[in-house]
Protein backbone atom coordinates (compact mmCIF):
# COMPACT_ATOMS: atom_id res chain seq x y z
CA UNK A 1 0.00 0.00 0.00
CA UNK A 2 2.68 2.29 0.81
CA UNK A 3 4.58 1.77 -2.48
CA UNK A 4 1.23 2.46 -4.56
CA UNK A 5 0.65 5.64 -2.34
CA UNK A 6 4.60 6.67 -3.13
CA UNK A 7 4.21 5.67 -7.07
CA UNK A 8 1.02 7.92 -7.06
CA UNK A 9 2.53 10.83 -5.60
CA UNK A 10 5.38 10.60 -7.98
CA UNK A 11 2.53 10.49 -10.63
CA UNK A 12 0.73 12.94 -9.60
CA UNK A 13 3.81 15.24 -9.49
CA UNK A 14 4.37 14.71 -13.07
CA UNK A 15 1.09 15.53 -13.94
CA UNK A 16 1.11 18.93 -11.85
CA UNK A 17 4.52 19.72 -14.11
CA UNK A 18 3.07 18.86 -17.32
CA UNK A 19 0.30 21.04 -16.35
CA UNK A 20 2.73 23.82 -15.10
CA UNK A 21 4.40 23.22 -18.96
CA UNK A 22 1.37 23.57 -20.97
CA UNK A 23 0.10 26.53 -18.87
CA UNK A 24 3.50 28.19 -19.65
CA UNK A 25 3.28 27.86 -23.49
CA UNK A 26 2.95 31.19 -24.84
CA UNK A 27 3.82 32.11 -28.06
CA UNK A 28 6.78 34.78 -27.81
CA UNK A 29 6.32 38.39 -27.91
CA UNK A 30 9.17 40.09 -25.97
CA UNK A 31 9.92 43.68 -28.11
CA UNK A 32 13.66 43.03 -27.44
CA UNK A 33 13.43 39.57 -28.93
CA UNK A 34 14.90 40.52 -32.20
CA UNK A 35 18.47 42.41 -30.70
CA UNK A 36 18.73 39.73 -28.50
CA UNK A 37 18.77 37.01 -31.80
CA UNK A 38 20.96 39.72 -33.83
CA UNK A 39 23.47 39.49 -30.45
CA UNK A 40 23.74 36.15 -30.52
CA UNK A 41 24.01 35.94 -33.94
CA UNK A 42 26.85 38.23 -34.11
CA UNK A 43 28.61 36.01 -31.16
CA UNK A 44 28.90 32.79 -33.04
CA UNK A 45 29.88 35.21 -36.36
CA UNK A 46 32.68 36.70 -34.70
CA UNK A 47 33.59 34.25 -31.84
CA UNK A 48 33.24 37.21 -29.61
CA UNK A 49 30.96 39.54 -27.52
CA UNK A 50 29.66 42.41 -28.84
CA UNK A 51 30.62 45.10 -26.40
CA UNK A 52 29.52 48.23 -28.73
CA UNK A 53 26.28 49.62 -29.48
CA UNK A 54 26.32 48.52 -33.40
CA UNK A 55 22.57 48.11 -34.23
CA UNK A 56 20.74 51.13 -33.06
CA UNK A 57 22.40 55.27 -34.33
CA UNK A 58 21.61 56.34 -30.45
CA UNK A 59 24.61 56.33 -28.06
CA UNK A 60 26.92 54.74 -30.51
CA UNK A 61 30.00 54.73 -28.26
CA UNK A 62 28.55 53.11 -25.55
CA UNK A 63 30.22 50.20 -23.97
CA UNK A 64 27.37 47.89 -22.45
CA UNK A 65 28.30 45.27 -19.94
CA UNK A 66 25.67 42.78 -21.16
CA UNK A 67 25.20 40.69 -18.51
CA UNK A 68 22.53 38.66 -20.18
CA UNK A 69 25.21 37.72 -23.02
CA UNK A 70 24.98 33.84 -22.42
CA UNK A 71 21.20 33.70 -23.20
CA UNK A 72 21.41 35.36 -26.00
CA UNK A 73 23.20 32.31 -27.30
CA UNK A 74 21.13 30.24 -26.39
CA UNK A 75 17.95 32.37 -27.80
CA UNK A 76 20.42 32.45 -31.00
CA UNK A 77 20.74 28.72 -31.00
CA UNK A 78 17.06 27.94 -29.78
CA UNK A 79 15.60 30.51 -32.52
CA UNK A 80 18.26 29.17 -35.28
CA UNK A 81 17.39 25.53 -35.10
CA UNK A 82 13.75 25.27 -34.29
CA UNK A 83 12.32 28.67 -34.82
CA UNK A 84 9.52 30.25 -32.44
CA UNK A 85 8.11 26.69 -31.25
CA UNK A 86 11.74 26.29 -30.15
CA UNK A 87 11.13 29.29 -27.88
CA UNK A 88 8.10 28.54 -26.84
CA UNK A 89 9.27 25.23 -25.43
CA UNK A 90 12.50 26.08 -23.95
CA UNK A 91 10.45 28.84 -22.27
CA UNK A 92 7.88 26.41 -20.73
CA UNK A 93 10.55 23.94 -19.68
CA UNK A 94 12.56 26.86 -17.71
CA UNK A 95 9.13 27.47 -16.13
CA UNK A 96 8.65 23.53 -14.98
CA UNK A 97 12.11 23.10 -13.86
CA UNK A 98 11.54 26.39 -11.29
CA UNK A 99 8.04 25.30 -10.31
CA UNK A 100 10.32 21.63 -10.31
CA UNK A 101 13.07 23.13 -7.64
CA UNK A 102 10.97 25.23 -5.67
CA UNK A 103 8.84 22.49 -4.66
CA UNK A 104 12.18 20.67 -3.59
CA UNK A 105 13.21 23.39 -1.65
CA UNK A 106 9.72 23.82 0.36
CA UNK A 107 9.68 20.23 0.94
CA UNK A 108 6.02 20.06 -0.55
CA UNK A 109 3.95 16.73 -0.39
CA UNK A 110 1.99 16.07 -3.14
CA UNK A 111 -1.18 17.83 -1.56
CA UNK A 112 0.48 20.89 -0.95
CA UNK A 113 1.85 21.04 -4.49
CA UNK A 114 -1.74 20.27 -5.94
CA UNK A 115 -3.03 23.40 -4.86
CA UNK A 116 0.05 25.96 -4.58
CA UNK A 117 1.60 25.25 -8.10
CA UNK A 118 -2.05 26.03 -10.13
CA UNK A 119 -1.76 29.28 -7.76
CA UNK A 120 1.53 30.11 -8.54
CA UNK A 121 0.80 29.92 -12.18
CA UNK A 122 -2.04 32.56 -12.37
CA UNK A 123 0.44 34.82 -10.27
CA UNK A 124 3.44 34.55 -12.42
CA UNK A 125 1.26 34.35 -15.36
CA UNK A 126 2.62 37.94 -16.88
CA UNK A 127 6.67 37.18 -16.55
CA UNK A 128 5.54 33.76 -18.07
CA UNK A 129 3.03 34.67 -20.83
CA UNK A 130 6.30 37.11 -22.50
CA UNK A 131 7.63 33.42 -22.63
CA UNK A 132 11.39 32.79 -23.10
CA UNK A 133 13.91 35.88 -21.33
CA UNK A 134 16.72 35.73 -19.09
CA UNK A 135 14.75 36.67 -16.37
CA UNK A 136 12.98 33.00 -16.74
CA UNK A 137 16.06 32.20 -16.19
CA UNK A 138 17.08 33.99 -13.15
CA UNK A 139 13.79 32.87 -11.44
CA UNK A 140 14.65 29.30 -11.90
CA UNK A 141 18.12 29.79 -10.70
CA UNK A 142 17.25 31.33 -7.47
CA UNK A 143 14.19 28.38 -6.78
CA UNK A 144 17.42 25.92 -7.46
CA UNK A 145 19.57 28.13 -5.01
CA UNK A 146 17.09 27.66 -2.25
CA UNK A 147 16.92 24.09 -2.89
CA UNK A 148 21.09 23.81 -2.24
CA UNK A 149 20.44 25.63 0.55
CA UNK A 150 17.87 23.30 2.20
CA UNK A 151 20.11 20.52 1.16
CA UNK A 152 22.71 22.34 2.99
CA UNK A 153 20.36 22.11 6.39
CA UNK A 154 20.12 18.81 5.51
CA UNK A 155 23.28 16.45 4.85
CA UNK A 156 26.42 16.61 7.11
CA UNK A 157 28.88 17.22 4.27
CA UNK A 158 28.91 21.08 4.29
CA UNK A 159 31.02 21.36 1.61
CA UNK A 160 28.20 20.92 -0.94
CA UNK A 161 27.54 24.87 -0.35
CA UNK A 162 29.98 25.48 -2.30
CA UNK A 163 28.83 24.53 -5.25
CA UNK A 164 27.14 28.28 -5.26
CA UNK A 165 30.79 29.57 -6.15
CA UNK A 166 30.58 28.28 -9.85
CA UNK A 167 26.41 28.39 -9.86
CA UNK A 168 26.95 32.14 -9.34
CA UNK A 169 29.59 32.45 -12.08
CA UNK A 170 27.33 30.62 -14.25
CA UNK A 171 24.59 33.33 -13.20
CA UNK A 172 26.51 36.29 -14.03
CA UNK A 173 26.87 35.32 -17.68
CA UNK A 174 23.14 34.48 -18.09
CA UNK A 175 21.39 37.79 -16.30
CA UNK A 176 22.02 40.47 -14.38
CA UNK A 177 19.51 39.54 -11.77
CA UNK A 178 22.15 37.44 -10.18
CA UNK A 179 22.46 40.60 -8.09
CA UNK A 180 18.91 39.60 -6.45
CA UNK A 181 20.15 36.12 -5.99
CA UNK A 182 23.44 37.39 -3.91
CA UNK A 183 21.28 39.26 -1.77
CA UNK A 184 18.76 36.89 -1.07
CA UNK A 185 21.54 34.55 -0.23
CA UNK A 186 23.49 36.89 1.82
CA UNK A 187 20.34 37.71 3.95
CA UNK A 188 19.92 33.83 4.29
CA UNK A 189 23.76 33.35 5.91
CA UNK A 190 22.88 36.49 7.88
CA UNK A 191 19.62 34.77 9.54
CA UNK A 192 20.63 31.58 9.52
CA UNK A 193 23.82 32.36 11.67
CA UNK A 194 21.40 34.61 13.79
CA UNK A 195 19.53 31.92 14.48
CA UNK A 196 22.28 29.25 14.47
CA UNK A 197 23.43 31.53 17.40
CA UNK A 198 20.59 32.23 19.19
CA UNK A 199 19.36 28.63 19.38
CA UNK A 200 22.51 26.78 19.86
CA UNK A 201 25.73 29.08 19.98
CA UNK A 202 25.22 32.05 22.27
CA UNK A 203 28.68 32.98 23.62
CA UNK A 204 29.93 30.43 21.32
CA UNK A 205 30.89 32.69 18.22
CA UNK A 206 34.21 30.91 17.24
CA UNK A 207 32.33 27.15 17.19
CA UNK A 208 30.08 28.59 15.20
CA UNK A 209 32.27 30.61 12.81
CA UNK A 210 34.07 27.21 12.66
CA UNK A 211 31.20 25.08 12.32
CA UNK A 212 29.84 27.31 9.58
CA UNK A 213 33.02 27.74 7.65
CA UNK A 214 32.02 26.75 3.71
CA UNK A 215 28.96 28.74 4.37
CA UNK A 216 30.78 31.85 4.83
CA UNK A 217 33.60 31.01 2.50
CA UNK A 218 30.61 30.17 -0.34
CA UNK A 219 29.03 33.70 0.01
CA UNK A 220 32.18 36.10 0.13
CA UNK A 221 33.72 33.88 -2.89
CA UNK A 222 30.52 34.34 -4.89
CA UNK A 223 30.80 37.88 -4.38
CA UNK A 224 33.85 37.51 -6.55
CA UNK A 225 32.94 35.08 -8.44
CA UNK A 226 30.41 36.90 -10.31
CA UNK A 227 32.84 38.73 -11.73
CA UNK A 228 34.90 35.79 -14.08
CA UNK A 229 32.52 36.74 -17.08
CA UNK A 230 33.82 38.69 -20.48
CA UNK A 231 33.01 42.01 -18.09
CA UNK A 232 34.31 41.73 -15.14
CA UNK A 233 33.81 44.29 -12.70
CA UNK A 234 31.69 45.76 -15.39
CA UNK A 235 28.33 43.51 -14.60
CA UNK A 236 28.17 45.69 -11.26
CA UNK A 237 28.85 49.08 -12.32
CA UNK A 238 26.04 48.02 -15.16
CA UNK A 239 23.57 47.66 -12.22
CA UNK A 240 24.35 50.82 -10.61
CA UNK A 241 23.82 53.13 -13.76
CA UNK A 242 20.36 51.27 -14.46
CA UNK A 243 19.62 52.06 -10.80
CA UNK A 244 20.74 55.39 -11.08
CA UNK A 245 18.91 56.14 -14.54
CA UNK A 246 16.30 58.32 -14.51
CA UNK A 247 14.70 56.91 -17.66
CA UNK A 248 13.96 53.65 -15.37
CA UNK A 249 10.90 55.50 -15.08
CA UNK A 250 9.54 54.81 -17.93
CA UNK A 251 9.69 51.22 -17.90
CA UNK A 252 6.80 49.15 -16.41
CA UNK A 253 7.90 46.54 -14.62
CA UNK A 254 10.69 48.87 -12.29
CA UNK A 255 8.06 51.04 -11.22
CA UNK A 256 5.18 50.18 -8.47
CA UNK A 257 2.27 49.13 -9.03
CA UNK A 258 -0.68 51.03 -9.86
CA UNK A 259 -2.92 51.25 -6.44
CA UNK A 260 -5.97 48.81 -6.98
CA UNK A 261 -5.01 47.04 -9.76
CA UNK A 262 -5.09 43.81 -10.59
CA UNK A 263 -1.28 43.13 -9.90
CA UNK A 264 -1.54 45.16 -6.96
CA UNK A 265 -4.42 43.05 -5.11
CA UNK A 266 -2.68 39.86 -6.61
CA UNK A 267 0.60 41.28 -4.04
CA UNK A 268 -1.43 42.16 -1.32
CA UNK A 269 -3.55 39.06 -1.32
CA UNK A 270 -0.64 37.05 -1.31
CA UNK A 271 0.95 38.75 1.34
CA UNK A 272 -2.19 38.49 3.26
CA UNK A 273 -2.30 34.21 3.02
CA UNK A 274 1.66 34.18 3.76
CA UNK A 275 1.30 35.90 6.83
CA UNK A 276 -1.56 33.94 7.83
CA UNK A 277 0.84 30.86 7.08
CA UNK A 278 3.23 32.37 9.12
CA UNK A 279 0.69 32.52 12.16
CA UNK A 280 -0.43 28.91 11.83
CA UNK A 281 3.41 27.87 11.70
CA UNK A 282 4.02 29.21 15.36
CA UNK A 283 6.63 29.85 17.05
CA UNK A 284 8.41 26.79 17.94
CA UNK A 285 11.82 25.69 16.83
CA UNK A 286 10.47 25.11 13.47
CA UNK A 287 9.57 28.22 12.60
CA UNK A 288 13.29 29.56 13.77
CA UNK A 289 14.70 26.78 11.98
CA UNK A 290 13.07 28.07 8.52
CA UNK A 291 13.31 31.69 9.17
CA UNK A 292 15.78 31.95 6.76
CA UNK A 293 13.57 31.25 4.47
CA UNK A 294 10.96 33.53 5.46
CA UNK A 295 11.89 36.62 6.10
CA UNK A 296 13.18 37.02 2.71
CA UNK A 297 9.60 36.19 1.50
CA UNK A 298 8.56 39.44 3.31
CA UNK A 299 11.50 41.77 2.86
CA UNK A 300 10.20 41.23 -0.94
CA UNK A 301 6.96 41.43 -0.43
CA UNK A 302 7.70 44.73 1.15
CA UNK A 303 9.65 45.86 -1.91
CA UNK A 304 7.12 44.78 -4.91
CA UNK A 305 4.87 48.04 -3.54
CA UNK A 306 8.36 49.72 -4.98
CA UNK A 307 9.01 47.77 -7.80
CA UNK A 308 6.89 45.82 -9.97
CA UNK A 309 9.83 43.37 -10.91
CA UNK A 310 9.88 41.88 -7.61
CA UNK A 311 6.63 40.10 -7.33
CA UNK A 312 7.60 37.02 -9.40
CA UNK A 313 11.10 36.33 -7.12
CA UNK A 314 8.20 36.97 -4.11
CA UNK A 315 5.93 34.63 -5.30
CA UNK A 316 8.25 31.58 -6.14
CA UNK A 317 10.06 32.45 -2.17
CA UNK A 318 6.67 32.53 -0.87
CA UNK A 319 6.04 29.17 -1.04
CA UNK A 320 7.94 28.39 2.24
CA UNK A 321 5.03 30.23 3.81
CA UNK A 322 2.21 29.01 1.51
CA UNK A 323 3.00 25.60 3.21
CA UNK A 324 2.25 25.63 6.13
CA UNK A 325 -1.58 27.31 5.27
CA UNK A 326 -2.37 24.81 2.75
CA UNK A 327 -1.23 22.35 5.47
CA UNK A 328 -3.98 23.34 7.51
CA UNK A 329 -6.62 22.86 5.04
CA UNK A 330 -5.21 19.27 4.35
CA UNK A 331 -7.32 16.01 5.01
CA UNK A 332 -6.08 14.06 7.73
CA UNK A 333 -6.38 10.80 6.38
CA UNK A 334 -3.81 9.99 3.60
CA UNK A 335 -6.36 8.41 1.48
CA UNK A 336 -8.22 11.26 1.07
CA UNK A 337 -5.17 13.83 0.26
CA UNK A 338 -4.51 11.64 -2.62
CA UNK A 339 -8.32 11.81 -3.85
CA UNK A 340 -8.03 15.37 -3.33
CA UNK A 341 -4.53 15.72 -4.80
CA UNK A 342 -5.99 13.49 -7.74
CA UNK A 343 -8.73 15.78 -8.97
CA UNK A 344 -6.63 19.09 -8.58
CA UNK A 345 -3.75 17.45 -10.83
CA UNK A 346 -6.18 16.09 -13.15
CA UNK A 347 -8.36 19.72 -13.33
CA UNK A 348 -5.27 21.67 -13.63
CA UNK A 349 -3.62 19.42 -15.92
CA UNK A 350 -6.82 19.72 -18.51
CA UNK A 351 -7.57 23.35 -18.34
CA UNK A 352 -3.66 24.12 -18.88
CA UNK A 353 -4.64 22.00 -21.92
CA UNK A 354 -7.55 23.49 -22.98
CA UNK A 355 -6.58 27.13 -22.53
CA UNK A 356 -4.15 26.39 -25.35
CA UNK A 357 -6.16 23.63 -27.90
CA UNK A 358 -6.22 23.47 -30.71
CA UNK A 359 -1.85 24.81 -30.52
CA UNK A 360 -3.19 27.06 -33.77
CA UNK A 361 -0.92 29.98 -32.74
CA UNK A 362 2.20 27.48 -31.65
CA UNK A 363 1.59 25.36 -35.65
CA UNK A 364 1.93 29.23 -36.94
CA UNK A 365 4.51 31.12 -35.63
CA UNK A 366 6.49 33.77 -37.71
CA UNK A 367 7.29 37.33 -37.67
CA UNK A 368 3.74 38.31 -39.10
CA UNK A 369 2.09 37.09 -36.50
CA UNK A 370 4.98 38.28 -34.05
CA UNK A 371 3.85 41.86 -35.18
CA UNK A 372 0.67 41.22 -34.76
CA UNK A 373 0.47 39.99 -31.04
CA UNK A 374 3.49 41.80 -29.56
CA UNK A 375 4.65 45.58 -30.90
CA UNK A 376 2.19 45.96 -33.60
CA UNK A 377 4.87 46.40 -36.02
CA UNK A 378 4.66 47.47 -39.64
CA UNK A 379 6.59 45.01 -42.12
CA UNK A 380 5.35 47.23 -45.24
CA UNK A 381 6.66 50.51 -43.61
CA UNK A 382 10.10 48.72 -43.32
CA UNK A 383 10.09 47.72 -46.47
CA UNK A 384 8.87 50.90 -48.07
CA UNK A 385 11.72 52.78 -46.14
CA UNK A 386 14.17 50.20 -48.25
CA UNK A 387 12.62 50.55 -51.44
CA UNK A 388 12.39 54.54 -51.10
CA UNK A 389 16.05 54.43 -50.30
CA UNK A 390 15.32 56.93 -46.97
CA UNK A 391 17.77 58.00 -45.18
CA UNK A 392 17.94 56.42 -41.85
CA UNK A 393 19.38 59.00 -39.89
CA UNK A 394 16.40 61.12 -40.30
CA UNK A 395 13.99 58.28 -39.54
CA UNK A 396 12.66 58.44 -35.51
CA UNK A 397 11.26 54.52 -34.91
CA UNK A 398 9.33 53.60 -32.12
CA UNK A 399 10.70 51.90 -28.98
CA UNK A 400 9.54 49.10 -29.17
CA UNK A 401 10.27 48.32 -33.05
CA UNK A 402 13.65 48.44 -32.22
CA UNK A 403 14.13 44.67 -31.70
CA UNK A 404 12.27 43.69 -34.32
CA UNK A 405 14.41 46.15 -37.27
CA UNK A 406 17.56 45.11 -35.92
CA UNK A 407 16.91 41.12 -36.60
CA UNK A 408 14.23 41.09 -39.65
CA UNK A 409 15.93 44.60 -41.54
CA UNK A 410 19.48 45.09 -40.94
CA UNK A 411 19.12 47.23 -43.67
CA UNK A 412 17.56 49.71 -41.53
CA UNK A 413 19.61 51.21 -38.65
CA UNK A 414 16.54 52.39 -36.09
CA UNK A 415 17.23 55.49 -33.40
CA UNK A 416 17.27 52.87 -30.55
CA UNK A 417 17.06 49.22 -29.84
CA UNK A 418 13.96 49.11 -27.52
């Protein structure tokens, strides 16, 4: 009986994921999808990275410390070889293997993972829906940095933390938002030493500097680490001018958001149910034990009223406190969690399905269509501007076409890249 009830759960787990993938498939419409193929492109060309600003007339002599560099060869290579469906899939795999490690790292039982992953879902639904973009990327590598971290709590070989050192080089060559993933792992050595020394180590500071040697070493060599990319120092001075750029201000997702909305009630609700897991968790050890795990959830929570772009990082994180409030609606008997868990999996797994029948869009991807669902873009306008032999330099092109110039009409230099 137990062996059933353990092959069911592993099951029913697939069937959440392959719910989690087809409710990920989106066809891609990213505006910078274009410069990001023509970068790529241009890397494998070359056999080096682009460091100038060679597509766009704006700012030509700027030197851009693309942090994102290594996945715009692999949106080169994806793109190259299997076209948008490529993207599309490679997007919703990214997404599964994040839901994949996140539910790892909380430790979820099959219950818990019926109900929180269709949740998660609808909450990260507008990162996902842009599909395939580094910052897919980034989410997935901080749900598998909170899994080494459990597995850190867990096993007596300590060493395994520093595995992080390389996983954080790896990072700064895919994204910038390895940045965010430093300092959510810095705040987790700070409270987990806090509480290592509150619980066990009081007046004990050298055992536990001792004790907790890899850990340390793991975060102040990923601090450097970060920095063996094409860039070097470079990746963080790029983070401080966009921090320091006014023009951030006109870009959606790094300002708040708007009071009432929907993505603003989807934050507060959320923040509502975690705190409410929080209170059912207590305060025993066990909720000292995975404070380092928590109070991260909130510090972003608190931060997503400043900027849009953390809600998605806060919603994956906030699973360590969605736990413990689905555990409290939870049948006690196991026979009944895995009825319950059955239908959810089932439900979620066929509306994921249906939202996307009959695949029309995915069987028809190409730039037409691309136009049509993402900037709007004109591919008679472009063409016209070629044929009329205009001058580019007097031409003034819309953000957001930027992207799409660049890749489909190199012909056509465009005032910036979007």
């Amino acid at each position: 009986m137990k062996n059933k009830s353990k092959f069911l759960s592993i099951l029913l787990s697939f069937v959440l994921l392959l719910g989690v993938f087809f409710g990920s498939l989106y066809f891609p419409t990213d505006p910078d999808l274009g410069w990001h193929l023509k970068y790529g492109e241009s890397f494998f060309e070359n056999k080096e990275v682009l460091r100038e600003n060679t597509f766009s007339r704006l700012m030509p002599d700027y030197k851009w410390n693309n942090s994102s560099w290594g996945t715009d060869l692999i949106t080169y290579q994806t793109f190259n070889n299997f076209g948008f469906l490529g993207v599309s899939v490679l997007s919703a795999l990214v997404v599964t293997l994040t839901f994949f490690f996140i539910g790892k790292a909380a430790k979820m039982d099959i219950f818990e993972k019926s109900i929180a992953f269709p949740v998660l879902l609808f909450l990260t639904l507008p990162v996902n829906q842009v599909s395939f973009r580094g910052q897919l990327l980034s989410l997935l590598l901080i749900a598998v940095m909170y899994w080494v971290l459990t597995k850190y709590e867990e096993i007596k070989d300590k060493r395994l933390i520093l595995l992080l050192i390389p996983f954080f080089t790896l990072w700064s060559n895919l994204h910038g938002e390895f940045l965010l993933g430093l300092a959510l792992f810095g705040l987790w050595v700070v409270i987990y030493l806090t509480k290592e020394y509150y619980l066990d180590y009081r007046n004990r500071i050298k055992e536990l500097i001792t004790k907790e040697r890899f850990l340390i070493l793991a975060l102040f060599a990923s601090l450097l680490s970060v920095m063996i990319n094409p860039f070097g120092t470079g990746v963080y001075l790029e983070t401080y001018r966009h921090l320091n750029d006014p023009l951030q201000a006109s870009i959606v997702e790094f300002l708040p958001p708007d009071s009432f909305s929907f993505v603003w009630w989807h934050q507060l609700i959320a923040g509502m149910a975690l705190t409410l897991g929080l209170a059912l968790q207590g305060t025993g050890r066990k909720t000292f034990d995975l404070a380092p795990f928590y109070l991260p959830s909130f510090i972003l929570f608190i931060f997503t009223f400043w900027v849009s772009r953390y809600a998605w990082p806060f919603y994956y994180s906030g699973v360590f406190l969605l736990k413990p409030l689905i555990s409290f609606l939870k049948p006690e008997s196991r026979k009944y969690q895995l009825i319950a868990s059955s239908v959810f999996a089932v439900c979620f797994l066929a509306i994921s399905i249906w939202s996307k029948h009959p695949f029309t869009e995915f069987k028809n991807m190409n730039w037409d269509n691309y136009c049509r669902k993402s900037v709007n873009c004109s591919p008679g306008a472009a063409q016209a501007v070629i044929d009329g032999k205009l001058n580019n330099e007097k031409l003034l092109t819309i953000y957001d076409y930027g992207g799409w110039l660049i890749w489909n009409y190199p012909q056509i230099k465009p005032t910036i890249d979007g």
